[in-house]
Protein backbone atom coordinates (compact mmCIF):
# COMPACT_ATOMS: atom_id res chain seq x y z
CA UNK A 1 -23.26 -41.38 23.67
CA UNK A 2 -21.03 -44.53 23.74
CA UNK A 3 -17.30 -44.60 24.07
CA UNK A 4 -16.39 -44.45 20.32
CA UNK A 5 -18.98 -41.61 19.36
CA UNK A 6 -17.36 -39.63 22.45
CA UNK A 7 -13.59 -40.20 20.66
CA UNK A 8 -15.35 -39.21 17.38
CA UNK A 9 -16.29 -36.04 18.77
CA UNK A 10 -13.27 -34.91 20.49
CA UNK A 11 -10.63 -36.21 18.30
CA UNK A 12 -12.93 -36.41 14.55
CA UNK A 13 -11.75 -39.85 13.50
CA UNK A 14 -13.55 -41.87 11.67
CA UNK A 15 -15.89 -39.32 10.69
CA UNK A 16 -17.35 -39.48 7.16
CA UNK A 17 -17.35 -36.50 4.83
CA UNK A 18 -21.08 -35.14 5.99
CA UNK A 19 -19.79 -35.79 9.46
CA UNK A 20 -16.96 -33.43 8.75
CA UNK A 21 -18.77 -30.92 6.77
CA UNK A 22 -21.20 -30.56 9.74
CA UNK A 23 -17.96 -30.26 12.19
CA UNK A 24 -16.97 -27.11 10.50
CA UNK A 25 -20.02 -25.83 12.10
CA UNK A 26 -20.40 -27.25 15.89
CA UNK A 27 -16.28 -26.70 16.16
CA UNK A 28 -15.94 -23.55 14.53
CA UNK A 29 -18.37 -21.62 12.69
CA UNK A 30 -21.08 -21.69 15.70
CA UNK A 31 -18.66 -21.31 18.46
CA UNK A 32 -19.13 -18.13 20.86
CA UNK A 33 -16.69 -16.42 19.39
CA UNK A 34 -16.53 -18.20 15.91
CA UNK A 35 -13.39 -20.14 15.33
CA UNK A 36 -13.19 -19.13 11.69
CA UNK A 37 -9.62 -20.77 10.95
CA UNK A 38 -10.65 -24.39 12.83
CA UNK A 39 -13.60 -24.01 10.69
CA UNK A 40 -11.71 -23.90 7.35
CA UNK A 41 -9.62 -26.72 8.45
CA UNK A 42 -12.51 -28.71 8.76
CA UNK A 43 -13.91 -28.24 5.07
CA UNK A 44 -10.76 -29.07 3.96
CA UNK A 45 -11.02 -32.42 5.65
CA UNK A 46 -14.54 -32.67 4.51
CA UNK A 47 -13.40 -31.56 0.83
CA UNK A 48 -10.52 -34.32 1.07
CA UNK A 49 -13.64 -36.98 1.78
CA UNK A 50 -16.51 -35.87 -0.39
CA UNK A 51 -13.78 -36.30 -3.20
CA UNK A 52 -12.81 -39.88 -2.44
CA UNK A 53 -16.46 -40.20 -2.24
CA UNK A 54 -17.09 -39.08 -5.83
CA UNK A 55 -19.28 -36.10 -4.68
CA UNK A 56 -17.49 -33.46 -6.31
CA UNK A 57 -19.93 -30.91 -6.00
CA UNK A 58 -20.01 -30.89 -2.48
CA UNK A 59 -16.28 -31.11 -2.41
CA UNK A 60 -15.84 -28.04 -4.54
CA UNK A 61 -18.27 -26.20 -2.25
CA UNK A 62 -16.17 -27.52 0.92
CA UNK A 63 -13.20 -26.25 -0.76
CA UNK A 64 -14.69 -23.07 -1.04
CA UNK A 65 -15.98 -22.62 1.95
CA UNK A 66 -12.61 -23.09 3.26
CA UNK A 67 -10.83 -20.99 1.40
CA UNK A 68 -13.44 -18.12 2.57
CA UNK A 69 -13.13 -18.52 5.87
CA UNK A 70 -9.87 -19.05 6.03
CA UNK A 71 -9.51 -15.91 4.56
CA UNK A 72 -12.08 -13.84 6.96
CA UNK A 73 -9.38 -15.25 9.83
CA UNK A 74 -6.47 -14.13 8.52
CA UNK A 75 -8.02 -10.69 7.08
CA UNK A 76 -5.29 -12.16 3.48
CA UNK A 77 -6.56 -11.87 0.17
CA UNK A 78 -4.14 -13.80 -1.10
CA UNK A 79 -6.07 -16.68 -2.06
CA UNK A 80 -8.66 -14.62 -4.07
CA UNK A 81 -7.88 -16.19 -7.48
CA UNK A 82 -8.49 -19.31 -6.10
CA UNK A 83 -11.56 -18.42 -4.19
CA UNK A 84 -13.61 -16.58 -7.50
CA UNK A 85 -12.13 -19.97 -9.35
CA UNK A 86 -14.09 -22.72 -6.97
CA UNK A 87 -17.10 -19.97 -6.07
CA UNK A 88 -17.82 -19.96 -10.23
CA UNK A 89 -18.13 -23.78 -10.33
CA UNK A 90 -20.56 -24.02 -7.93
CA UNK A 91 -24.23 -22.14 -8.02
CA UNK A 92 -24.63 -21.70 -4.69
CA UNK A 93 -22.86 -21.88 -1.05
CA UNK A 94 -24.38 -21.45 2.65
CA UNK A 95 -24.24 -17.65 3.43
CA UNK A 96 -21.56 -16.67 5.84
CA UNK A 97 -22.08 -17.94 9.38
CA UNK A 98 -25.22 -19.81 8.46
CA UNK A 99 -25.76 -23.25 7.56
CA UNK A 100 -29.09 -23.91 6.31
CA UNK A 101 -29.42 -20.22 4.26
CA UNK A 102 -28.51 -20.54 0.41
CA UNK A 103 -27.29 -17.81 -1.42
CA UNK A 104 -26.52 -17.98 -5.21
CA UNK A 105 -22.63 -17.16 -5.43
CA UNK A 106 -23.11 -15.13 -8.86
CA UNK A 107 -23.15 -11.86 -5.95
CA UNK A 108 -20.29 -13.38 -4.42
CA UNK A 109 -17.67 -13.48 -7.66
CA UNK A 110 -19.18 -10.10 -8.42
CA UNK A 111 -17.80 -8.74 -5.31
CA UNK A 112 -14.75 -10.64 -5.06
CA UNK A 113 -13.91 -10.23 -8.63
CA UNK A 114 -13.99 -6.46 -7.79
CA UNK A 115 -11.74 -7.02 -5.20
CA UNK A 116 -9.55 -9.16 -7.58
CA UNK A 117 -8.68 -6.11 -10.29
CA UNK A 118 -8.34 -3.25 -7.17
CA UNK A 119 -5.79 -5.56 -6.07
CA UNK A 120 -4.07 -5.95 -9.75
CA UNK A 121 -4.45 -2.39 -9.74
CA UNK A 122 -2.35 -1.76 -6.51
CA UNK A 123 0.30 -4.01 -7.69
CA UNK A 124 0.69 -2.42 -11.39
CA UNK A 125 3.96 -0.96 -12.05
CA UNK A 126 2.49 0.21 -15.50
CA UNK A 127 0.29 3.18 -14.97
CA UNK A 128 -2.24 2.35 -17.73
CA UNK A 129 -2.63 -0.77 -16.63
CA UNK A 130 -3.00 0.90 -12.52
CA UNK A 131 -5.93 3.00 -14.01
CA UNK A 132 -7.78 0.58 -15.63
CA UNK A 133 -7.62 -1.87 -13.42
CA UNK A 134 -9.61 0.41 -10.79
CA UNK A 135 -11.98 0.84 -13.86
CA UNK A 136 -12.64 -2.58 -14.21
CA UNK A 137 -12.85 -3.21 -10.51
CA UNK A 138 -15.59 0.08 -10.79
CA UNK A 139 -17.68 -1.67 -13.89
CA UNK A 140 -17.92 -4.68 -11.46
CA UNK A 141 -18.78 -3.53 -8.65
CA UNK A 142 -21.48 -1.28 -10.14
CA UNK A 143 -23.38 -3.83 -11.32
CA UNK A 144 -24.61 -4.45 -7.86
CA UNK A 145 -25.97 -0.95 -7.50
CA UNK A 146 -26.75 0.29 -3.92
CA UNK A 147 -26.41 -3.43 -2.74
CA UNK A 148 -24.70 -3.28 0.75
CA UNK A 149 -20.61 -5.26 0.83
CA UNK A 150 -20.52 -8.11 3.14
CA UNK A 151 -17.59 -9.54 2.43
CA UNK A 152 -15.31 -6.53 1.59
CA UNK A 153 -16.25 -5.61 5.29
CA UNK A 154 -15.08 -8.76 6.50
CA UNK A 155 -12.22 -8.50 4.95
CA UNK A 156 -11.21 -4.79 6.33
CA UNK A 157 -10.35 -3.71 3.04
CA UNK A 158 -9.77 0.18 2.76
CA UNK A 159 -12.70 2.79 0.93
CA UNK A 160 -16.21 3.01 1.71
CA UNK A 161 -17.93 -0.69 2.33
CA UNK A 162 -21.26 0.34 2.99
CA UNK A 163 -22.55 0.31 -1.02
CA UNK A 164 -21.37 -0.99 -4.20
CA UNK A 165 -22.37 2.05 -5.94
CA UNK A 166 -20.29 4.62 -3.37
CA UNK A 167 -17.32 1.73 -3.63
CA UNK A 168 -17.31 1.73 -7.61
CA UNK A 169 -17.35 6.04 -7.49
CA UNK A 170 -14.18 5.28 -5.00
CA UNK A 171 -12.43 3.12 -7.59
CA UNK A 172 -13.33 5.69 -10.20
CA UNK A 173 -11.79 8.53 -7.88
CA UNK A 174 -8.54 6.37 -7.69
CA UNK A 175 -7.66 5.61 -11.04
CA UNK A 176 -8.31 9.44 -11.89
CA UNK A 177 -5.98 10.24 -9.09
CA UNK A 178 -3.46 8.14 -10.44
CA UNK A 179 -4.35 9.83 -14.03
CA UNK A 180 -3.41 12.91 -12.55
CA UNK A 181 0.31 12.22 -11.45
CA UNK A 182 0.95 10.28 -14.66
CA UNK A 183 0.49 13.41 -16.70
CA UNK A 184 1.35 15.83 -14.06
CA UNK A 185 5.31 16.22 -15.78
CA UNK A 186 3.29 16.80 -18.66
CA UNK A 187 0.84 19.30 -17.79
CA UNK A 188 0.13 20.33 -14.26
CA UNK A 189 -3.15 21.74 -15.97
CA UNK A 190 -4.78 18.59 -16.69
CA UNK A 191 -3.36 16.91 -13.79
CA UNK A 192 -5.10 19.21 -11.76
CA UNK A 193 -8.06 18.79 -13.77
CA UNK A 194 -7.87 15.11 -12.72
CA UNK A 195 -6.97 15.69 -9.19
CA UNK A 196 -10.54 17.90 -8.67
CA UNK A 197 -12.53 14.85 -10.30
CA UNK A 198 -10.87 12.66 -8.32
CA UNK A 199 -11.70 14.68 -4.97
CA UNK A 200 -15.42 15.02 -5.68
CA UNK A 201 -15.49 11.11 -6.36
CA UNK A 202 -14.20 10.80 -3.09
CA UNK A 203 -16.60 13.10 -1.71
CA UNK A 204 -19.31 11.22 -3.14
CA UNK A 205 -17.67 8.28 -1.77
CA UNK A 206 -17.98 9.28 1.51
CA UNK A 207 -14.19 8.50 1.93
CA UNK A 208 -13.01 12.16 4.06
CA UNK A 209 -9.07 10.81 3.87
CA UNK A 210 -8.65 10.43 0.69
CA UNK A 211 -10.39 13.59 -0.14
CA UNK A 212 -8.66 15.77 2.17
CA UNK A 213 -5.41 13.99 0.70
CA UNK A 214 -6.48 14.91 -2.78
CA UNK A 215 -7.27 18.54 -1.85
CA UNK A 216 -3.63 19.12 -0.64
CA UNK A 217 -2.64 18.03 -3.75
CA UNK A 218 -4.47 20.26 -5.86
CA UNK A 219 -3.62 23.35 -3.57
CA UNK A 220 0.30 22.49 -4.23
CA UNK A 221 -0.60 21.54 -8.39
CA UNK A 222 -2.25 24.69 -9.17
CA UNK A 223 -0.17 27.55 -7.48
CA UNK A 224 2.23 29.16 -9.51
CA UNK A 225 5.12 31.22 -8.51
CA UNK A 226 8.36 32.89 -10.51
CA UNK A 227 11.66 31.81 -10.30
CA UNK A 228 14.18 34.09 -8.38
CA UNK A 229 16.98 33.12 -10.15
CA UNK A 230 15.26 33.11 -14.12
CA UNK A 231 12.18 34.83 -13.43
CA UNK A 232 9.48 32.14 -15.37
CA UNK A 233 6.63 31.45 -14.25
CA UNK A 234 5.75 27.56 -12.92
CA UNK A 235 3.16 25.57 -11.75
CA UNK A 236 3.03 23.03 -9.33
CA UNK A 237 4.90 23.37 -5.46
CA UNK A 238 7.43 20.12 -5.27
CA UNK A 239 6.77 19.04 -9.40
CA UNK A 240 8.16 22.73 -11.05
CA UNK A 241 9.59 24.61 -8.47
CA UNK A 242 10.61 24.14 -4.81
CA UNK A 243 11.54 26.22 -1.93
CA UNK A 244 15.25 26.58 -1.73
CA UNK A 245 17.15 28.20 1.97
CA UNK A 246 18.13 31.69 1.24
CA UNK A 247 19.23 35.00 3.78
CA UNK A 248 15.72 36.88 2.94
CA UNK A 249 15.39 39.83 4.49
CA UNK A 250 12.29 42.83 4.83
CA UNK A 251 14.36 45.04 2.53
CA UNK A 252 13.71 42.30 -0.29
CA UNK A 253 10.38 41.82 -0.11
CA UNK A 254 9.72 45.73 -0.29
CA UNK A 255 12.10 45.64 -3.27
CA UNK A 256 9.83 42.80 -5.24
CA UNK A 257 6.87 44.12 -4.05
CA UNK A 258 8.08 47.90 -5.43
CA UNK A 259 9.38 46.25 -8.81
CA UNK A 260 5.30 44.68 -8.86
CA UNK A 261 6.94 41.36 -8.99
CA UNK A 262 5.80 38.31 -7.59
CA UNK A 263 6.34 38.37 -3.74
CA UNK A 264 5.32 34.63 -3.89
CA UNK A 265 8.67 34.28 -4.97
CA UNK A 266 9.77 34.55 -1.12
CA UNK A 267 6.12 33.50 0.48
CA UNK A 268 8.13 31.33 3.05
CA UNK A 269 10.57 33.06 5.41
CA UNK A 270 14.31 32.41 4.75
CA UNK A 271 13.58 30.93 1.27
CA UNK A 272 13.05 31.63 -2.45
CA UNK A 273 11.20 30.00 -5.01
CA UNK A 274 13.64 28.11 -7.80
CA UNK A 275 12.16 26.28 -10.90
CA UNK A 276 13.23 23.01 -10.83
CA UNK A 277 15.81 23.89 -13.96
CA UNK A 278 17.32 26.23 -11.90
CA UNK A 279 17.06 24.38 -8.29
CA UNK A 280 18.91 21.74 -10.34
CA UNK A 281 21.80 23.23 -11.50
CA UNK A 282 22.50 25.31 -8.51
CA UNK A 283 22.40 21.15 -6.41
CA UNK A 284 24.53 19.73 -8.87
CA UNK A 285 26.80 22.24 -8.97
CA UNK A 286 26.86 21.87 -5.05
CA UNK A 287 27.86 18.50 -5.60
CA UNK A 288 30.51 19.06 -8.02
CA UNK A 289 31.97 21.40 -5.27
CA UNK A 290 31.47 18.80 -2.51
CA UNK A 291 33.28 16.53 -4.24
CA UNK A 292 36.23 18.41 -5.24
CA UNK A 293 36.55 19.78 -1.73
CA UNK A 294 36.37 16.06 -0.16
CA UNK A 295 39.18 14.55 -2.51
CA UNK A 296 41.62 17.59 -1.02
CA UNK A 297 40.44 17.16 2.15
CA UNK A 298 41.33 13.10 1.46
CA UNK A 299 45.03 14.04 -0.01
CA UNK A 300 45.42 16.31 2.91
CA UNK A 301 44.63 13.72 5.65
CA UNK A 302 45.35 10.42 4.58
CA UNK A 303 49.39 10.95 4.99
CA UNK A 304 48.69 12.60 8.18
CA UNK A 305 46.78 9.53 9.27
CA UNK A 306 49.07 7.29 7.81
CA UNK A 307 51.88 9.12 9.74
CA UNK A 308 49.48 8.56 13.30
CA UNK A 309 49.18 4.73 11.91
CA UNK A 310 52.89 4.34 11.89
CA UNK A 311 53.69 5.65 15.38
CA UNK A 312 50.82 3.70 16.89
CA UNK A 313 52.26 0.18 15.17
CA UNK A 314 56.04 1.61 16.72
CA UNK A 315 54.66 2.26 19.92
CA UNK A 316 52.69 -1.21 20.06
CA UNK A 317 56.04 -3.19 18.86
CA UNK A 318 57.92 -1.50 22.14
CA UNK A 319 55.21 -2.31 24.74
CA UNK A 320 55.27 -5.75 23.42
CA UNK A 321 58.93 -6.07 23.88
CA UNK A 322 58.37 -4.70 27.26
CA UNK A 323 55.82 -7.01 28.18
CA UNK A 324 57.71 -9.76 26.85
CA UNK A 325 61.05 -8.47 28.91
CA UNK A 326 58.90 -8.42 31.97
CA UNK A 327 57.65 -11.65 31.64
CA UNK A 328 60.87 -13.07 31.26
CA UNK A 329 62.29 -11.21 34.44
CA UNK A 330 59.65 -12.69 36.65
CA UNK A 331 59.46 -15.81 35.65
């Protein structure tokens, strides 16, 4: 190898756009470990030359190749939009990691354009649009059927990875577990409903966290419990009533339990069950009271620290006309 080829190889000037292409391999992709994010510089470059070149083809497929590995390195989708764009104008790419293997990318967009609405779906303030966004991203992803993920792995997403079919049932599980606490204000019934579909999609999904998660949610949904103070009946721990600190004592209990009222009304020790109505009132009331009793405990100390304020400005005049006396004597 002369002189110049060894400066072409070290520093990559004067390579031409193949030359380039086939860097993002020696200098990055084939390294031991890979060097994913030298490697996506290096399409770029390539991309940048196959265009002045007129070979836009190739220079579409560099620029998608970059943005994919580029996004493997930094674990970001934020460049998925852009990715699905450039992967849909091209009908095939080398498979990750390989050079010489062709894949058509039509499995590619499918995943990534999954990926794409669970992402919307995450970001939607609007619920409807939250739920069916993880439908989408489910009808998408189905359409691979018990196909393994390769790039969703790569990417560290959350959910199960290792099918698209146990991936769509986990987007299915999520937008009926976000079904569930839109409704749940209106009834904790069908919320509840919703949370138990959601769990067994979950379960089916393979994905143990969000199931146990779910389960907790339905244990707190579906008990009911009387109010101490109005005596209805609710549903749903932390959405229709909450525990509230009380002085409970034995003699209580024995009393509700002698009345045959509901002794779930004091199920936690030094507390009683209040609707939310109730709970409420009895807090905003508290507040009123707080805030009376903190403007007279403001008119009662404000002259008395005013008074303090005074004295301390008096008594810093005098030991600066001290100070200044002193000064004068010994100088």
């Amino acid at each position: 190898m002369g002189l110049f080829d060894k400066l072409k190889d070290v520093t990559g000037l004067g390579l031409n756009a193949e030359q380039q292409y086939q860097r993002a391999y020696e200098k990055g992709v084939f390294l031991q470990p890979p060097n994913y994010e030298a490697a996506a510089k290096h399409f770029s470059s390539a991309e940048e030359k196959f265009e002045k070149d007129g070979k836009n083809e190739m220079a579409k497929r560099a620029h998608a190749n970059s943005l994919l590995y580029s996004m493997i390195h930094t674990k970001s989708t934020e460049n998925v939009n852009s990715l699905i764009s450039f992967l849909e104008q091209i009908p095939e790419i080398e498979f990750f990691g390989s050079q010489t293997e062709m894949v058509p990318t039509e499995k590619m967009i499918t995943e990534f354009r999954a990926l794409q609405n669970e992402l919307s779906a995450e970001k939607a303030e609007n619920i409807t649009e939250k739920i069916n966004g993880y439908k989408k991203a489910a009808e998408i992803i189905m359409k691979l059927a018990n196909e393994s993920l390769f790039y969703l792995e790569k990417l560290n997403v959350g959910g199960p990875i290792n099918s698209a079919m146990m991936r769509g049932l986990y987007y299915l599980a999520k937008a009926d577990y976000v079904n569930a606490f839109s409704i749940v204000y209106q009834s904790p019934e069908q919320a509840q409903n919703y949370l138990q579909k959601a769990a067994v999609g979950f379960r089916q999904a393979q994905s143990k966290d969000w199931a146990d998660k779910t389960d907790c949610h339905i244990e707190n949904i579906k008990v009911k419990r009387h109010c101490w103070i109005c005596g209805r009946e609710m549903q749903g721990l932390g959405f229709f009533y909450n525990h509230y600190p009380a002085n409970t004592k034995k003699y209580h209990k024995e009393m509700v339990e002698g009345a045959k009222q509901d002794i779930g009304m004091l199920e936690k020790e030094n507390s009683i069950t209040l609707c939310t109505v109730c709970g409420s009132a009895v807090e905003t009331q508290a507040d009123i009271y707080a805030t009376k009793r903190m403007r007279e405990l403001r008119e009662w100390v404000e002259p008395i620290l005013n008074s303090h304020a005074e004295m301390i400005n008096r008594l810093d005049s005098r030991l600066s006309h001290v100070e200044s006396c002193a000064h004068r004597h010994t100088s």
